[in-house]
C-alpha atoms as a PDB file:
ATOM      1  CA  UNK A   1     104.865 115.073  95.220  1.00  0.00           C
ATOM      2  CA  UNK A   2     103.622 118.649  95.152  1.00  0.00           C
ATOM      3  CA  UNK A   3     100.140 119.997  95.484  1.00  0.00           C
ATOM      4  CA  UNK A   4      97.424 122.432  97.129  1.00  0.00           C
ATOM      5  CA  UNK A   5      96.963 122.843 100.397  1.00  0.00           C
ATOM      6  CA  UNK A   6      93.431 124.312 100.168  1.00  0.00           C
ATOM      7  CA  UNK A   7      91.279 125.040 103.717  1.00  0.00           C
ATOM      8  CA  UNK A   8      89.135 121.900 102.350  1.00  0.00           C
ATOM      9  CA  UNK A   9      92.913 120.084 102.924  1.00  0.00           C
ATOM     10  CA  UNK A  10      95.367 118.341 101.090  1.00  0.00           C
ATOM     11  CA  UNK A  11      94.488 115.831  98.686  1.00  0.00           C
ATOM     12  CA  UNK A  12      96.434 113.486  96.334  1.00  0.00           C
ATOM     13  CA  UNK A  13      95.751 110.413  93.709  1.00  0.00           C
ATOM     14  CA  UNK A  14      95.669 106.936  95.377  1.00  0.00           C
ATOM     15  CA  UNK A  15      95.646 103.826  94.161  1.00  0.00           C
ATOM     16  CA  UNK A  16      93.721 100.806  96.108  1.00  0.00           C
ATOM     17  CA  UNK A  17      94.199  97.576  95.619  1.00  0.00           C
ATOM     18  CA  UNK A  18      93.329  93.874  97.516  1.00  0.00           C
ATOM     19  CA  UNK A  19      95.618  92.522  99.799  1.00  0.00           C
ATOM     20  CA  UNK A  20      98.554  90.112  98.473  1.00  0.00           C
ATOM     21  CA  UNK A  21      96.693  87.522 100.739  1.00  0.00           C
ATOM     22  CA  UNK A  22      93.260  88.177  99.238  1.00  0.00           C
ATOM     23  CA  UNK A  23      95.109  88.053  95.722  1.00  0.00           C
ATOM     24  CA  UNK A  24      96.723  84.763  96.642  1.00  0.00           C
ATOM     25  CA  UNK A  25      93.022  83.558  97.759  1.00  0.00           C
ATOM     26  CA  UNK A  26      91.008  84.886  94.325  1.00  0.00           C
ATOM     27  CA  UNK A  27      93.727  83.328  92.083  1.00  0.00           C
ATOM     28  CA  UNK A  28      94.238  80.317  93.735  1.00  0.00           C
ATOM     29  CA  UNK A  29      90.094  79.450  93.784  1.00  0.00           C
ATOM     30  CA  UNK A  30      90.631  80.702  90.298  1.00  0.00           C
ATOM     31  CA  UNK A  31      88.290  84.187  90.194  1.00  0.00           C
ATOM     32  CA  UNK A  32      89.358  87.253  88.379  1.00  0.00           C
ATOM     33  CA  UNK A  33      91.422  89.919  90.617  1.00  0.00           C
ATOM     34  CA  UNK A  34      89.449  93.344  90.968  1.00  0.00           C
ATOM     35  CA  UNK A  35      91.528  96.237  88.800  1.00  0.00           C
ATOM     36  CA  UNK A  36      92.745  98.849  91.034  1.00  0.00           C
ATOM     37  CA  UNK A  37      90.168 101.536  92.250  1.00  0.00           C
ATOM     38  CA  UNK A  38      92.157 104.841  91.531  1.00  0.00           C
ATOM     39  CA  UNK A  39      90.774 108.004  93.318  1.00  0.00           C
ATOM     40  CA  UNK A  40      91.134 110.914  96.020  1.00  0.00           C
ATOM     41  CA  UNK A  41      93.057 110.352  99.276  1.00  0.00           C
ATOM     42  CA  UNK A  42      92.872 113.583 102.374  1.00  0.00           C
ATOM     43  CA  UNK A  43      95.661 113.543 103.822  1.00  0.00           C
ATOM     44  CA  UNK A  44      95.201 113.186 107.490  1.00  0.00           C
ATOM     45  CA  UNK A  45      97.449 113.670 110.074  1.00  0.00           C
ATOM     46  CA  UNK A  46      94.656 113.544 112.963  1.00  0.00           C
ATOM     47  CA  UNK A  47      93.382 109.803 112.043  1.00  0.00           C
ATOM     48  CA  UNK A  48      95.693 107.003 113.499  1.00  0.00           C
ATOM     49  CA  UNK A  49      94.570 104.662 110.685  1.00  0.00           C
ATOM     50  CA  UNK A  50      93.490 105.023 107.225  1.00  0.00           C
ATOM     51  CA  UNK A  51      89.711 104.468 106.095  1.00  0.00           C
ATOM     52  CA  UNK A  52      88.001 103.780 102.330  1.00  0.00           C
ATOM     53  CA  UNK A  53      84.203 104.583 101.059  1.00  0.00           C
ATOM     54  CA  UNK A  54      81.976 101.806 101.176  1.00  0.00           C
ATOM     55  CA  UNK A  55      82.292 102.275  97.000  1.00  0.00           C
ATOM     56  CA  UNK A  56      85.748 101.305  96.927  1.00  0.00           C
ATOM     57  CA  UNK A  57      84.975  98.181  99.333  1.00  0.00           C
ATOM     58  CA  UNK A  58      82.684  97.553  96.408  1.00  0.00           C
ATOM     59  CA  UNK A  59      84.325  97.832  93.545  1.00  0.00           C
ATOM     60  CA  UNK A  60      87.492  96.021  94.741  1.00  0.00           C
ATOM     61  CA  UNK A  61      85.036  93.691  95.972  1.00  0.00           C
ATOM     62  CA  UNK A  62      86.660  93.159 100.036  1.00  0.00           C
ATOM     63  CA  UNK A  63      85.954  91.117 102.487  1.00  0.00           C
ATOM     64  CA  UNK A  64      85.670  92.089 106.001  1.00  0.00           C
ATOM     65  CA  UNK A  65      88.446  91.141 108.301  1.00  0.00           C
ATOM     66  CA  UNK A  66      86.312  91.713 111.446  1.00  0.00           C
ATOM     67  CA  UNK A  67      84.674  94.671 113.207  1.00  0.00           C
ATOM     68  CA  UNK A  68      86.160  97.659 115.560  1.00  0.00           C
ATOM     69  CA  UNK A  69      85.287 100.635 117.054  1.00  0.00           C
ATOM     70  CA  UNK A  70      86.165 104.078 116.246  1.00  0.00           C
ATOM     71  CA  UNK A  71      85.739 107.558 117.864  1.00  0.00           C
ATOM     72  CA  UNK A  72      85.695 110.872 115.945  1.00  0.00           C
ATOM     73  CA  UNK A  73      84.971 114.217 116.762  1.00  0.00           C
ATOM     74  CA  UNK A  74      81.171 114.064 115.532  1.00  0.00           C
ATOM     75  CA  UNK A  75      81.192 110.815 117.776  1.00  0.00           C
ATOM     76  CA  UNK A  76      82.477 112.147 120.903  1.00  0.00           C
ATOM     77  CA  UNK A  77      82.848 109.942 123.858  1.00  0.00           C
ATOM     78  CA  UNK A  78      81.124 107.140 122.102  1.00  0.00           C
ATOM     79  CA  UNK A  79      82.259 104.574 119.681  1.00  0.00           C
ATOM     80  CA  UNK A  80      81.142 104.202 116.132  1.00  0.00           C
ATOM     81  CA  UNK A  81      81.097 100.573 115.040  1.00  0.00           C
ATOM     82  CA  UNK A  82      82.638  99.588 111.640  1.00  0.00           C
ATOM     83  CA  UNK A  83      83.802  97.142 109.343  1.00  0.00           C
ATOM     84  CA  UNK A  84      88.018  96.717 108.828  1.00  0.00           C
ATOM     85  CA  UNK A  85      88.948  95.429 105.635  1.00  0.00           C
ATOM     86  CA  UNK A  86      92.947  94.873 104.640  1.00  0.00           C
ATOM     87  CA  UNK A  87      94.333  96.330 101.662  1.00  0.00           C
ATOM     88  CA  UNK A  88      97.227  97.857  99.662  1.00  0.00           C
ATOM     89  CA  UNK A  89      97.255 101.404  99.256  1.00  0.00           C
ATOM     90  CA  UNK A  90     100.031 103.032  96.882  1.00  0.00           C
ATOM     91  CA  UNK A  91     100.822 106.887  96.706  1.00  0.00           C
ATOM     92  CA  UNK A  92     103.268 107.607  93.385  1.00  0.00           C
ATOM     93  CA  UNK A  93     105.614 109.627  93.321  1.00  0.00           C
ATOM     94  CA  UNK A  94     106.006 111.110  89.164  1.00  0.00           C
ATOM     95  CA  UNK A  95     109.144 113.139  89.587  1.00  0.00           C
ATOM     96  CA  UNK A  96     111.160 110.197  91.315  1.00  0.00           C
ATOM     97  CA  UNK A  97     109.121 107.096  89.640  1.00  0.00           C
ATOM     98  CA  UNK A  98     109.154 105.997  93.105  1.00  0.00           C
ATOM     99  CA  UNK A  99     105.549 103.845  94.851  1.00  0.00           C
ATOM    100  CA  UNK A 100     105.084 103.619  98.535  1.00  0.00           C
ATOM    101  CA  UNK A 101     103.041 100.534  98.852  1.00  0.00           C
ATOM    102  CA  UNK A 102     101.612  99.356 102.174  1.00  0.00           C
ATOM    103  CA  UNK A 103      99.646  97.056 103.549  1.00  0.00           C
ATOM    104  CA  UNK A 104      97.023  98.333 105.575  1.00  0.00           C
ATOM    105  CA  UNK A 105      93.738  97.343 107.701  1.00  0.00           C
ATOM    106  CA  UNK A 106      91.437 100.354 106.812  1.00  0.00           C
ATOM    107  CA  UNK A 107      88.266 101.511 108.180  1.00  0.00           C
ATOM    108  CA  UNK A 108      84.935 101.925 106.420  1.00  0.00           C
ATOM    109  CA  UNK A 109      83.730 105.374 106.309  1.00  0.00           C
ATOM    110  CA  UNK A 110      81.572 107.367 104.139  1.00  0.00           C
ATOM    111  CA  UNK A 111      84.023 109.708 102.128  1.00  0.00           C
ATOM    112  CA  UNK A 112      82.227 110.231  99.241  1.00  0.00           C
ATOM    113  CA  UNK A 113      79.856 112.741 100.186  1.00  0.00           C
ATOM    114  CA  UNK A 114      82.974 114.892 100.575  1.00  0.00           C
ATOM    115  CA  UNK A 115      84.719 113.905  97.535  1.00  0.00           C
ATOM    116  CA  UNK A 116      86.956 111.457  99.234  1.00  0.00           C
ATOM    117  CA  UNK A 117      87.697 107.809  98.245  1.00  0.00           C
ATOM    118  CA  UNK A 118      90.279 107.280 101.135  1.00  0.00           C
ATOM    119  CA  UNK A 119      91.644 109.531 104.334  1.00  0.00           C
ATOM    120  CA  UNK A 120      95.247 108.629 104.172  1.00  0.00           C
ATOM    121  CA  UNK A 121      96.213 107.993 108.477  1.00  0.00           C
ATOM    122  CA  UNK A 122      99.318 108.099 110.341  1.00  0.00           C
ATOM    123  CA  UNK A 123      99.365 104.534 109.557  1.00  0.00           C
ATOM    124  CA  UNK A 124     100.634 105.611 106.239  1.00  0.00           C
ATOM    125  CA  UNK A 125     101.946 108.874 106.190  1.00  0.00           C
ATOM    126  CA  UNK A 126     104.195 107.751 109.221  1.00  0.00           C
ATOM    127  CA  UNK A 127     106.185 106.126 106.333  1.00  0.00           C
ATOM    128  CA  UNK A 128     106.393 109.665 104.503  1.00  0.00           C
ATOM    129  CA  UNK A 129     107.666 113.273 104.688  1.00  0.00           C
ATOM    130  CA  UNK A 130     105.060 115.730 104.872  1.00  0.00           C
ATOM    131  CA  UNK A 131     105.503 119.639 104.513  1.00  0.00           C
ATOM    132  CA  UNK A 132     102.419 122.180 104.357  1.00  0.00           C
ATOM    133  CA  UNK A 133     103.034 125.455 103.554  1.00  0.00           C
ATOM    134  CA  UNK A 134      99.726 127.026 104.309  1.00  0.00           C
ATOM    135  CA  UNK A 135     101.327 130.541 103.700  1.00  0.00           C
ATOM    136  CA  UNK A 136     101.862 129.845 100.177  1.00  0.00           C
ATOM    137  CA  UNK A 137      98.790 126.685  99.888  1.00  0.00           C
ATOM    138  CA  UNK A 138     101.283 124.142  99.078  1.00  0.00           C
ATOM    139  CA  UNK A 139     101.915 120.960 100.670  1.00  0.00           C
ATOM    140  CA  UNK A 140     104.638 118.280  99.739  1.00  0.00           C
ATOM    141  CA  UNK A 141     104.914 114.881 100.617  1.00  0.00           C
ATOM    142  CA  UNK A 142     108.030 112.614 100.605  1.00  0.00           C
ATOM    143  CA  UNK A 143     107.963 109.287 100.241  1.00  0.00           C
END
């Protein structure tokens, strides 16, 4: 997959859905499966795990899967508490017809503000190829 790498970063489609387990769980108590939330993943090389807006935990309607503590830059030495939620995220690839799917505890952060539904981590892009080309703003990423 090709795109911009822009000083605002590189971004790409993403698809969210629940977890296979919370599947398994809504279909088995017999309640409709949320659609998949389709939106705007940074790519992030600097975050160890991935995070979501509090509208996707909406929409896909997720349930916490407990509570952790992150640090940032804006946070410094002290830790910003959260909720962690587990879901599937999937990055396509057109040219190949090729999905990485993975399974992934995420974060809740508030993206939107930026434009962001998701910052794709190291926890997923660990499973890619990435190449930025900030001479010529392009970025491609392998998976």
């Amino acid at each position: 997959m090709n795109g911009k790498a822009a000083l605002s970063g590189c971004t790409i489609p993403i698809y969210l859905t629940v977890s296979k387990a919370h599947e398994d769980v809504l279909k088995s108590t017999k309640q409709p499966v949320p659609p998949p939330y389709i939106g705007t993943g940074l790519i992030d090389t600097g975050a160890m795990m991935s995070c979501i807006d509090p509208q996707v935990v909406k929409r896909l309607r997720l349930v916490p899967t407990g509570r952790m503590n992150v640090l940032t830059p804006s946070t410094g030495a002290t830790p910003h508490a959260t909720l962690k939620y587990d879901v599937s995220m999937h990055i396509f690839e057109p040219k190949s017809n090729y999905m990485l799917s993975r399974a992934v505890a995420v974060a809740e952060s508030e993206l939107q503000p930026q434009g962001l539904d998701a910052i794709i981590g190291m926890d997923v892009l660990s499973h890619c190829l990435l190449i930025v080309d900030g001479t010529c703003g392009e970025f491609k990423l392998g998976i």
